[in-house]
PDB file of N, CA and C in Angstrom:
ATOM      1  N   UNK A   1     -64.893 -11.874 133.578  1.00  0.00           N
ATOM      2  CA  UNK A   1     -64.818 -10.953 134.697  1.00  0.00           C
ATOM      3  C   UNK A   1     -63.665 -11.356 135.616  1.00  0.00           C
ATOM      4  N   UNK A   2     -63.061  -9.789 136.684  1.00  0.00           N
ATOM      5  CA  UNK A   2     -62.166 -10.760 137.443  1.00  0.00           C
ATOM      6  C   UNK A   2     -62.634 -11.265 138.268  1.00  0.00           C
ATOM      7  N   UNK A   3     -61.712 -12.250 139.022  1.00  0.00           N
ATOM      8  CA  UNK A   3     -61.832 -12.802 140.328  1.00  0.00           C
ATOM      9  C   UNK A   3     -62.485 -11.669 141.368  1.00  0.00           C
ATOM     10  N   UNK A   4     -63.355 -11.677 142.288  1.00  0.00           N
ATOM     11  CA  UNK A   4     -63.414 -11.063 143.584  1.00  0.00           C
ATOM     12  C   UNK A   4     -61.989 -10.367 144.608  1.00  0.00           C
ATOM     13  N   UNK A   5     -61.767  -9.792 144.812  1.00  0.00           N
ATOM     14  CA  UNK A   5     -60.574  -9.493 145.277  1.00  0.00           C
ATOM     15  C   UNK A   5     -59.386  -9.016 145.017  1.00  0.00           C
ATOM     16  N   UNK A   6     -59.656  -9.467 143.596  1.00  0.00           N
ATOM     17  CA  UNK A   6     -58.215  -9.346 142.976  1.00  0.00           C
ATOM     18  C   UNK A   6     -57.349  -8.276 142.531  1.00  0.00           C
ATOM     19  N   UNK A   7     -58.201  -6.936 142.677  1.00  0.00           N
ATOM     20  CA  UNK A   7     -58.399  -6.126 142.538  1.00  0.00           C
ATOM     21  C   UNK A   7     -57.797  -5.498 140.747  1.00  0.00           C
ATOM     22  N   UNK A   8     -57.842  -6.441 139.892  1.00  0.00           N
ATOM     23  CA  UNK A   8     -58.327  -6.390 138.710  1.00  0.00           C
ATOM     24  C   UNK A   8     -59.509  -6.542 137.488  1.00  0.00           C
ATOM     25  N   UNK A   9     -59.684  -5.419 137.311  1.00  0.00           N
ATOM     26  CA  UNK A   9     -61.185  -5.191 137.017  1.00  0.00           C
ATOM     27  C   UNK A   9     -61.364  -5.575 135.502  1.00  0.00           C
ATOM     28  N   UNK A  10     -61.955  -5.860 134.818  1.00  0.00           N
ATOM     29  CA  UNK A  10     -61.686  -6.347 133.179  1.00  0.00           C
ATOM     30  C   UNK A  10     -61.619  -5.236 132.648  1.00  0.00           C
ATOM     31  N   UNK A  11     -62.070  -4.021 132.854  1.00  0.00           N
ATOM     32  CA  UNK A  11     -61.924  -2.843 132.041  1.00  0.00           C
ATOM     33  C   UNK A  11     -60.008  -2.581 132.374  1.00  0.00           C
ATOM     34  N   UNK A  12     -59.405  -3.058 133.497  1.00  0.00           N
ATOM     35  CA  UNK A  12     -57.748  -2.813 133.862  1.00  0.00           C
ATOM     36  C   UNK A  12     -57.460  -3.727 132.674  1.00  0.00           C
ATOM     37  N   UNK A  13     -58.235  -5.000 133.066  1.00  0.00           N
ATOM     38  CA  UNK A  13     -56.966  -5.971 131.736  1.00  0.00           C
ATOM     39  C   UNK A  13     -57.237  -5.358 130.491  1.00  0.00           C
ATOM     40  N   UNK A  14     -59.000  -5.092 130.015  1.00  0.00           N
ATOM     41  CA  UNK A  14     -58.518  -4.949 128.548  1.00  0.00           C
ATOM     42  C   UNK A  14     -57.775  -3.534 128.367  1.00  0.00           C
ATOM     43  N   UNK A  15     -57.480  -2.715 128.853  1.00  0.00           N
ATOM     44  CA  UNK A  15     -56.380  -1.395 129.012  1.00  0.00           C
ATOM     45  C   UNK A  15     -55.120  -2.056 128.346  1.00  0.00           C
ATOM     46  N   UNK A  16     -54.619  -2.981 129.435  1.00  0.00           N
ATOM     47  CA  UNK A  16     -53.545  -3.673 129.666  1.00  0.00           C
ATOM     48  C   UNK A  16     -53.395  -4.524 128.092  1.00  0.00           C
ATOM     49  N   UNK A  17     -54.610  -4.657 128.022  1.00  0.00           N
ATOM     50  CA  UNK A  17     -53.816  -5.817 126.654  1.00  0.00           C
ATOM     51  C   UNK A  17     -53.964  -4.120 125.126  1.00  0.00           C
ATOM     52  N   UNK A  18     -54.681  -3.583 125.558  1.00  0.00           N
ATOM     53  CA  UNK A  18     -54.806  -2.662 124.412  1.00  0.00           C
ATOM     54  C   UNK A  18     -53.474  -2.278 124.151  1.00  0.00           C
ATOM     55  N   UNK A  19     -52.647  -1.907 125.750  1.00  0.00           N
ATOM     56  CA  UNK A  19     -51.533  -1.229 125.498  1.00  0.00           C
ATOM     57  C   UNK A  19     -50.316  -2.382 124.638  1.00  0.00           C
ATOM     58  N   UNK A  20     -50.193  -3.564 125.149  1.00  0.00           N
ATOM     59  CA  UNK A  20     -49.495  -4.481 124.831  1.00  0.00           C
ATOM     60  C   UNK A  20     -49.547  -5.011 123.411  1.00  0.00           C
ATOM     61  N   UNK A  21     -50.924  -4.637 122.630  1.00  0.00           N
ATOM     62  CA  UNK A  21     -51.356  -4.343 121.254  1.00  0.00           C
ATOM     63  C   UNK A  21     -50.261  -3.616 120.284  1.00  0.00           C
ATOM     64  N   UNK A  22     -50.396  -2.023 120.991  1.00  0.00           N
ATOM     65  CA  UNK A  22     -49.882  -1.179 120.512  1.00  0.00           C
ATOM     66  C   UNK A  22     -48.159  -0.988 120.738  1.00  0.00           C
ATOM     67  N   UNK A  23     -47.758  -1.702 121.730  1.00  0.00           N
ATOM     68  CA  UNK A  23     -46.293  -1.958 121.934  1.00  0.00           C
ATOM     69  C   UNK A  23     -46.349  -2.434 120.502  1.00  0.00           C
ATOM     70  N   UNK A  24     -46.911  -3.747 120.438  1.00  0.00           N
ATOM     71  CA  UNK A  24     -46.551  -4.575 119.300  1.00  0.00           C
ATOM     72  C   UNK A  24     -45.972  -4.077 118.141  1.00  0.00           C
ATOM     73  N   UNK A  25     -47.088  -3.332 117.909  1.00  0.00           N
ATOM     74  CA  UNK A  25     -47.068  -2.618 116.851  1.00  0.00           C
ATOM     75  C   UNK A  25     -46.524  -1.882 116.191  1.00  0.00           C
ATOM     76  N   UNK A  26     -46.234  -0.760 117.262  1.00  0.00           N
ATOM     77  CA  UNK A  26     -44.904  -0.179 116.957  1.00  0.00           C
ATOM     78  C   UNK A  26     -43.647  -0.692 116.856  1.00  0.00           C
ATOM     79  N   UNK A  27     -43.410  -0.968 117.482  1.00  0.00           N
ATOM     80  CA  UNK A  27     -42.387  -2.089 117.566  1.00  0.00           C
ATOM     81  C   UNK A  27     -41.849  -2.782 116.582  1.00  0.00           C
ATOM     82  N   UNK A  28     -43.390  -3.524 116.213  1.00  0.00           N
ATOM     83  CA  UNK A  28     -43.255  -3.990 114.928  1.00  0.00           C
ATOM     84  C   UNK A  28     -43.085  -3.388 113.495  1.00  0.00           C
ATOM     85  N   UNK A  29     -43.456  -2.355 113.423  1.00  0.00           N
ATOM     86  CA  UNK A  29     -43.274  -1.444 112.525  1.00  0.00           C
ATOM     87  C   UNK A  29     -42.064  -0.746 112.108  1.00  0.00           C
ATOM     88  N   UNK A  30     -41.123  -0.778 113.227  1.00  0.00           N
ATOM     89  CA  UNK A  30     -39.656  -0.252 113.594  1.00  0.00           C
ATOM     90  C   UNK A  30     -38.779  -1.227 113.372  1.00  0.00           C
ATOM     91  N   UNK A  31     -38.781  -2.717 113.745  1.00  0.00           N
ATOM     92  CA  UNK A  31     -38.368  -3.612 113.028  1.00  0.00           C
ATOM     93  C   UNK A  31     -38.605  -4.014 111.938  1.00  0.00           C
ATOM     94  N   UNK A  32     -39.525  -3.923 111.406  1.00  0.00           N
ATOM     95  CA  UNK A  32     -39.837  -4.203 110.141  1.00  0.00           C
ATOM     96  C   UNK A  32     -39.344  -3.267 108.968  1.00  0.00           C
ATOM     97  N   UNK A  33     -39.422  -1.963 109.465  1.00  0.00           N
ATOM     98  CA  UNK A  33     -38.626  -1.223 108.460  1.00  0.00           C
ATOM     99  C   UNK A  33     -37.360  -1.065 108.695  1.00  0.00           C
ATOM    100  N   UNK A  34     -36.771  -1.055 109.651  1.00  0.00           N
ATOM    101  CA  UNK A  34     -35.591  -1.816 109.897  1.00  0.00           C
ATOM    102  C   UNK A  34     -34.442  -2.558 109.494  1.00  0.00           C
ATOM    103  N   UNK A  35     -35.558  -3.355 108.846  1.00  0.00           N
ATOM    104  CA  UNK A  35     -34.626  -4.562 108.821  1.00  0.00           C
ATOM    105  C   UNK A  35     -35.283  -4.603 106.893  1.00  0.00           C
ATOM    106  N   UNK A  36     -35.490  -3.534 106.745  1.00  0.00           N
ATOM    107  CA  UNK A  36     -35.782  -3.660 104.763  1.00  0.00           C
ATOM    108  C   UNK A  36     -37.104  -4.414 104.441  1.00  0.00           C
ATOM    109  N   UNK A  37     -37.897  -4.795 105.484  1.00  0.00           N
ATOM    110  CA  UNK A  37     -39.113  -5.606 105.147  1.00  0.00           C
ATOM    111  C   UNK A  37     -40.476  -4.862 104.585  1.00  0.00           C
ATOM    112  N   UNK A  38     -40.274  -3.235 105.096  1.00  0.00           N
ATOM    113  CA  UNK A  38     -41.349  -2.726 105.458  1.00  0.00           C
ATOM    114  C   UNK A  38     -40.964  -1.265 104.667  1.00  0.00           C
ATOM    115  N   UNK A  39     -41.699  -0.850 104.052  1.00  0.00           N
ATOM    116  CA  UNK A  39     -41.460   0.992 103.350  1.00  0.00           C
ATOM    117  C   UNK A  39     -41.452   1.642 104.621  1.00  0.00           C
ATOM    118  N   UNK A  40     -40.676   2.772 104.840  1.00  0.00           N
ATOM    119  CA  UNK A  40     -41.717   3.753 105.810  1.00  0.00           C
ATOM    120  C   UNK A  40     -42.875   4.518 105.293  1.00  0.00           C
ATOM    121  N   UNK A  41     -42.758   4.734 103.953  1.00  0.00           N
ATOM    122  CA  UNK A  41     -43.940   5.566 103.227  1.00  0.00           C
ATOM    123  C   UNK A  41     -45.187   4.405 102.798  1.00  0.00           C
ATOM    124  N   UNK A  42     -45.174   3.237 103.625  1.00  0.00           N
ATOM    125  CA  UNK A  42     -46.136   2.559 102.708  1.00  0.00           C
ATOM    126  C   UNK A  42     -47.258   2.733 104.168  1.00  0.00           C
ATOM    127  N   UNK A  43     -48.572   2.250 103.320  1.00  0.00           N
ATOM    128  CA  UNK A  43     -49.888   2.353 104.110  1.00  0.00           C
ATOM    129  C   UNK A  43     -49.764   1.850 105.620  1.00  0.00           C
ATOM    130  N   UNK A  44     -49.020   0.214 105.131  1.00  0.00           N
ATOM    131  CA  UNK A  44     -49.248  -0.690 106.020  1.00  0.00           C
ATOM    132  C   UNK A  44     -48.442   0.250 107.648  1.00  0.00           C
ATOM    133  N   UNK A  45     -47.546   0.684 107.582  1.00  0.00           N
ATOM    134  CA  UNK A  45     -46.641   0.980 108.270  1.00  0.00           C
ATOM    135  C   UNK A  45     -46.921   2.433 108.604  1.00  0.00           C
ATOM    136  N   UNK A  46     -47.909   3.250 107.993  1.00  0.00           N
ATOM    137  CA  UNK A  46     -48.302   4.164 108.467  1.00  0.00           C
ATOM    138  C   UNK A  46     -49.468   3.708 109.598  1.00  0.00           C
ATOM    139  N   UNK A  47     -50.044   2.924 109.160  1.00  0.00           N
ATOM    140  CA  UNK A  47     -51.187   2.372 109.866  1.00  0.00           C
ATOM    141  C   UNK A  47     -50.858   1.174 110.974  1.00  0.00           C
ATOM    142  N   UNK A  48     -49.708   1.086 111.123  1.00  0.00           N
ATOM    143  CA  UNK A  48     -49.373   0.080 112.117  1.00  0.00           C
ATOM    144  C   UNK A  48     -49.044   1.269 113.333  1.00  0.00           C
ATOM    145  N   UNK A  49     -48.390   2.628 112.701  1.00  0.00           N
ATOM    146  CA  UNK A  49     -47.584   3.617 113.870  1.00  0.00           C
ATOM    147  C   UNK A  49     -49.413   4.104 114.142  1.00  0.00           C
ATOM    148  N   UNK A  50     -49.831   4.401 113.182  1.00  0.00           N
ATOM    149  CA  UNK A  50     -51.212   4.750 114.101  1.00  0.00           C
ATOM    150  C   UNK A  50     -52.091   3.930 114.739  1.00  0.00           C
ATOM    151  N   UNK A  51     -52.303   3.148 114.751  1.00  0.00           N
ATOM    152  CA  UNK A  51     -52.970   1.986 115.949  1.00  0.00           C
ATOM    153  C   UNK A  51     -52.457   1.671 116.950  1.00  0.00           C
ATOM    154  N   UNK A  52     -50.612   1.506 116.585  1.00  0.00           N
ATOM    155  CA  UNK A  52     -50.286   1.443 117.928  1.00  0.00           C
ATOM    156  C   UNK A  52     -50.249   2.502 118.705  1.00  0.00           C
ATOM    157  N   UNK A  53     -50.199   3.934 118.120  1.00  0.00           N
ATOM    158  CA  UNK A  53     -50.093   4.758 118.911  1.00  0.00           C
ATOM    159  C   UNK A  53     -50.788   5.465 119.263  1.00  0.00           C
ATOM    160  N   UNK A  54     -52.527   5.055 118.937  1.00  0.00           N
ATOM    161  CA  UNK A  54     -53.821   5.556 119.346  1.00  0.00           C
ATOM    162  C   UNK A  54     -53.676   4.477 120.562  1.00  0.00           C
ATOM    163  N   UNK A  55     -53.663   3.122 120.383  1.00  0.00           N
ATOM    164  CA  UNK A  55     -53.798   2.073 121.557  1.00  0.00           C
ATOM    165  C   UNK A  55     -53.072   2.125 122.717  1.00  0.00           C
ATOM    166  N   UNK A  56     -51.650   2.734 122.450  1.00  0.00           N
ATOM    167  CA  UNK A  56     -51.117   2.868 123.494  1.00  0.00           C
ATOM    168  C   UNK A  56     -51.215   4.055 124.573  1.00  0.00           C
ATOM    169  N   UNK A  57     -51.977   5.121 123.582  1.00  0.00           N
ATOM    170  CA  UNK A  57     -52.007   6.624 124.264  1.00  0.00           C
ATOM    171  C   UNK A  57     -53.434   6.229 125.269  1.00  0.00           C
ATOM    172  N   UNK A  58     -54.178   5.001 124.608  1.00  0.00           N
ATOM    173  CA  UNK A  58     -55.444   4.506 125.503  1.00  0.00           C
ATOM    174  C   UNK A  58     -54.939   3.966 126.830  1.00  0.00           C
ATOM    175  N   UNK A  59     -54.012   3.115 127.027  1.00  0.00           N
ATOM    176  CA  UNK A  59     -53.117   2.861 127.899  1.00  0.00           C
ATOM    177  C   UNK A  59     -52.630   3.978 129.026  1.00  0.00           C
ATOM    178  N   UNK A  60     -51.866   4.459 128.550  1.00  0.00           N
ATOM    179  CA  UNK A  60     -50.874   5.537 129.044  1.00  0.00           C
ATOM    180  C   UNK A  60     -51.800   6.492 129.840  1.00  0.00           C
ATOM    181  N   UNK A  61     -53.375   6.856 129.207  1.00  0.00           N
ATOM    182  CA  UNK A  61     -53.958   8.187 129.949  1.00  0.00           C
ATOM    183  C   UNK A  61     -54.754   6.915 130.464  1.00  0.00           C
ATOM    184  N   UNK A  62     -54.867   5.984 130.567  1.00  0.00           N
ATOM    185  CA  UNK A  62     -55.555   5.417 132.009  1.00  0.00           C
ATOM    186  C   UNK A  62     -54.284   4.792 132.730  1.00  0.00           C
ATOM    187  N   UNK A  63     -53.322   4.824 132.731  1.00  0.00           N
ATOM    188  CA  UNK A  63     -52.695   5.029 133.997  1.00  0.00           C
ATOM    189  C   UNK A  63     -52.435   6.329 134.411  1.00  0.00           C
ATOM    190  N   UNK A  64     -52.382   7.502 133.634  1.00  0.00           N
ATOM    191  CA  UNK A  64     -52.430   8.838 133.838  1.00  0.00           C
ATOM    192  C   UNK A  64     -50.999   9.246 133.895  1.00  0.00           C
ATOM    193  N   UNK A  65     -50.378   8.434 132.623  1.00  0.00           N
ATOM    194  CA  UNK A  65     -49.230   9.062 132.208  1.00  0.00           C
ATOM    195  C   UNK A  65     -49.052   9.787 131.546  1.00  0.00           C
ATOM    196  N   UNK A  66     -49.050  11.265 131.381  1.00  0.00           N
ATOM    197  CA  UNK A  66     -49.546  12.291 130.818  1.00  0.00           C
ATOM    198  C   UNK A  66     -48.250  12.404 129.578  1.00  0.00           C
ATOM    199  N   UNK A  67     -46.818  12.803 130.277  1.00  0.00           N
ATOM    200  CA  UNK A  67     -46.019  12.931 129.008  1.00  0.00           C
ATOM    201  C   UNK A  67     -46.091  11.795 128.019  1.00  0.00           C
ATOM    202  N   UNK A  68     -46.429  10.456 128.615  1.00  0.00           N
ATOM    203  CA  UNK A  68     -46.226   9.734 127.683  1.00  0.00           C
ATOM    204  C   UNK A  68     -47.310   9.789 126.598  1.00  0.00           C
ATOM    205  N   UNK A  69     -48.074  10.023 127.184  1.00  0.00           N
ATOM    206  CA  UNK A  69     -49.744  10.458 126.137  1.00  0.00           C
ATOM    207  C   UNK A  69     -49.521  11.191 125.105  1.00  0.00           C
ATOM    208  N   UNK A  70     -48.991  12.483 125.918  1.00  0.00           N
ATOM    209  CA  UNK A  70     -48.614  13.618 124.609  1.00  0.00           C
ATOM    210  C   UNK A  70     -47.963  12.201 123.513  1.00  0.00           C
ATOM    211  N   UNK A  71     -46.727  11.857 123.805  1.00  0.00           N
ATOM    212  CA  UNK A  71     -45.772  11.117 122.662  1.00  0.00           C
ATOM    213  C   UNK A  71     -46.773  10.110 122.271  1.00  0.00           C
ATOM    214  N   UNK A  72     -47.618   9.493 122.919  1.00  0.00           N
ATOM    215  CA  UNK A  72     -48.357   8.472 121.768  1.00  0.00           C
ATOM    216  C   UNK A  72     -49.845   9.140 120.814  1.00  0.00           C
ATOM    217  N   UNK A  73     -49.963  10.246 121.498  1.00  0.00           N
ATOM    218  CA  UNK A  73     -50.999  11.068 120.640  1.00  0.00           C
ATOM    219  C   UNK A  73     -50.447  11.389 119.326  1.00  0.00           C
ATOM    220  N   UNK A  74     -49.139  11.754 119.600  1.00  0.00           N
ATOM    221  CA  UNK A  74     -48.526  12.859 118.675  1.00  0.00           C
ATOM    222  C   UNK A  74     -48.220  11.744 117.604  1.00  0.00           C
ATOM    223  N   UNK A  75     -48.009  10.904 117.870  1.00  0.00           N
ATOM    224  CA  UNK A  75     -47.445   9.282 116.947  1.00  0.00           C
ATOM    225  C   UNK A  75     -48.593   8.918 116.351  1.00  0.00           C
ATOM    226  N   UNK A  76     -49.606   8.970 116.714  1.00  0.00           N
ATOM    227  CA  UNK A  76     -51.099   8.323 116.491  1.00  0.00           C
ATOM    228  C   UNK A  76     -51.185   9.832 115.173  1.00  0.00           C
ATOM    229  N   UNK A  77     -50.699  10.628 115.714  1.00  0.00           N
ATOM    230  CA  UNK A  77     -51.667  11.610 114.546  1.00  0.00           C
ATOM    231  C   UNK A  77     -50.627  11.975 113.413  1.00  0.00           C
ATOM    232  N   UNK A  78     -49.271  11.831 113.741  1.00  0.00           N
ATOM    233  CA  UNK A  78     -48.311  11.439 112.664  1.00  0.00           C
ATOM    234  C   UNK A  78     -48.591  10.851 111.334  1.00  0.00           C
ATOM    235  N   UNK A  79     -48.803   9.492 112.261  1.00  0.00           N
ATOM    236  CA  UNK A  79     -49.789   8.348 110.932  1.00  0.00           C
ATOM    237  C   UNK A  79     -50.622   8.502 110.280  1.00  0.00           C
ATOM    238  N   UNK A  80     -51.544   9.102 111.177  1.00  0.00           N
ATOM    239  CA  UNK A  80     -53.121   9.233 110.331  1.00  0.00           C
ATOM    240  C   UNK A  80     -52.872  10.491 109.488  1.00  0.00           C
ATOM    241  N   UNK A  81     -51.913  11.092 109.760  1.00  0.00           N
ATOM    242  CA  UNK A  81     -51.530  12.507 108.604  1.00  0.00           C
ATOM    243  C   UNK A  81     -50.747  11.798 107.281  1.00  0.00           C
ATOM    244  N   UNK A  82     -50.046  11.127 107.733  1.00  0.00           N
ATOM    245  CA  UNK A  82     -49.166  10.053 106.469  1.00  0.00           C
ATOM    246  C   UNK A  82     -50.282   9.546 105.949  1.00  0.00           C
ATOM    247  N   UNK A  83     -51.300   8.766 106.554  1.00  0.00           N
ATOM    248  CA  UNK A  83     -52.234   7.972 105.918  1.00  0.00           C
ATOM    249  C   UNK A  83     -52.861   8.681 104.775  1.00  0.00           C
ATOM    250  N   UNK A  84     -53.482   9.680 105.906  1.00  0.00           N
ATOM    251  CA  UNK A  84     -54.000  10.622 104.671  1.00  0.00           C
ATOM    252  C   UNK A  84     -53.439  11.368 104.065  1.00  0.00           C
ATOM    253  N   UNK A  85     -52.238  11.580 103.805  1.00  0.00           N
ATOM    254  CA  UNK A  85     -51.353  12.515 102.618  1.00  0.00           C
ATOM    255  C   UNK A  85     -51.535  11.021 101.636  1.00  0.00           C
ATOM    256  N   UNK A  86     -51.225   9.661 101.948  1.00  0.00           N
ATOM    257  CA  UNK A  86     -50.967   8.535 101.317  1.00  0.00           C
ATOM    258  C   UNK A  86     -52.330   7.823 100.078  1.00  0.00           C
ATOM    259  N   UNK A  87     -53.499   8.447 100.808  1.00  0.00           N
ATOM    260  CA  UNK A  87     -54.692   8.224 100.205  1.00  0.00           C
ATOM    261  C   UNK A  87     -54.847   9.644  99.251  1.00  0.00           C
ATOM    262  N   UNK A  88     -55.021  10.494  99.327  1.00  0.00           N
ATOM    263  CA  UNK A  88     -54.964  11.555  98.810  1.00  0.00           C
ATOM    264  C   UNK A  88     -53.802  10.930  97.388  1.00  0.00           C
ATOM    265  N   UNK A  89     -52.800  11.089  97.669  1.00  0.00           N
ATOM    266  CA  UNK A  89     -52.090  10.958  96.286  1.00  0.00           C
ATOM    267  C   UNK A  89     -52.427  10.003  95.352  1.00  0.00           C
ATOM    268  N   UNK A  90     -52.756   8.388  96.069  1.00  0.00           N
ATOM    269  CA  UNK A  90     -53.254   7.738  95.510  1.00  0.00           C
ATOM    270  C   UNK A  90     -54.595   7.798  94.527  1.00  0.00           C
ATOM    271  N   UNK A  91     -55.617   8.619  95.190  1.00  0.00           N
ATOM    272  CA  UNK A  91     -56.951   9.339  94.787  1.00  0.00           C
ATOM    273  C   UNK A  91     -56.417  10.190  93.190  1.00  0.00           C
ATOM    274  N   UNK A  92     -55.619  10.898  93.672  1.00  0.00           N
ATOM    275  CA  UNK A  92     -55.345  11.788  92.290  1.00  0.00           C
ATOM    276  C   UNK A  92     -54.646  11.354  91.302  1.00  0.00           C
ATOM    277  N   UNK A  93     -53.509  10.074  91.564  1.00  0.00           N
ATOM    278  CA  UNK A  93     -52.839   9.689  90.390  1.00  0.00           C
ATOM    279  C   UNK A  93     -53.777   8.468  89.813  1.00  0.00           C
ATOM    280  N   UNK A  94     -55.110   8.247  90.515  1.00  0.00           N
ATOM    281  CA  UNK A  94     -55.855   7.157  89.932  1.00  0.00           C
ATOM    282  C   UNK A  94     -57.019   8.112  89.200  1.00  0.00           C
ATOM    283  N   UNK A  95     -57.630   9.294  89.550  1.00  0.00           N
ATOM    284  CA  UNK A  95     -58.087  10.256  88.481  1.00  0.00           C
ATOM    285  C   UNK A  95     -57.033  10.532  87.232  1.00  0.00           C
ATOM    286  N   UNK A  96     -55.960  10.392  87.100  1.00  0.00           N
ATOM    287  CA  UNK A  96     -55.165  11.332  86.022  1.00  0.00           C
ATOM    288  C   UNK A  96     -55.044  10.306  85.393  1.00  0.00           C
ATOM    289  N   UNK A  97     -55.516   8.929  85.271  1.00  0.00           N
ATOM    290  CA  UNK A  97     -54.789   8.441  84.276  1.00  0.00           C
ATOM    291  C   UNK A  97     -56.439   7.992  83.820  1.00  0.00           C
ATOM    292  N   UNK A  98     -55.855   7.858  82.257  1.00  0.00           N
ATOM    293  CA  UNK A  98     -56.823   8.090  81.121  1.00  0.00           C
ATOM    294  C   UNK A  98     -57.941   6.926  81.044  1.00  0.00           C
TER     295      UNK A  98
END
């Protein structure tokens, strides 16, 4: 819990670290493919842009940064559309083979 006074409440920090999560992440995901480490079409990296950008849009609408929300919503659902186009194909080329 916080301190008395401090006028940081633990529901502010864990916000605060959620968002600092999802910096990561993205971030990390952008360097990483970047720099040749990382597919953009692979799972991992679909699923890194969507966590960070569900975590950060958690962030952003509790400070009540609205445009920025839109952009981390829209990032968050990017991914999870890659994800699932990514599972889906996988699903069917693992039915087709004999």
């Amino acid at each position: 819990m916080a301190r008395a006074g401090s006028g940081v409440t633990t529901v502010d920090l864990l916000v605060e670290i959620i968002g600092w999560i999802g910096s990561g992440l993205c971030l990390g995901a952008y360097l990483l493919t970047s720099t040749g480490r990382l597919s953009g079409k692979s799972a991992r990296y679909q699923a890194m842009n969507f966590v960070g950008g569900a975590t950060l849009a958690i962030n952003v609408l509790w400070h009540r940064a609205y445009p920025a929300a839109l952009l981390e919503i829209g990032w968050a659902a990017i991914g999870l559309v890659a994800l699932v186009g990514l599972a889906r194909a996988r699903h069917t080329s693992e039915r087709a083979r004999p």
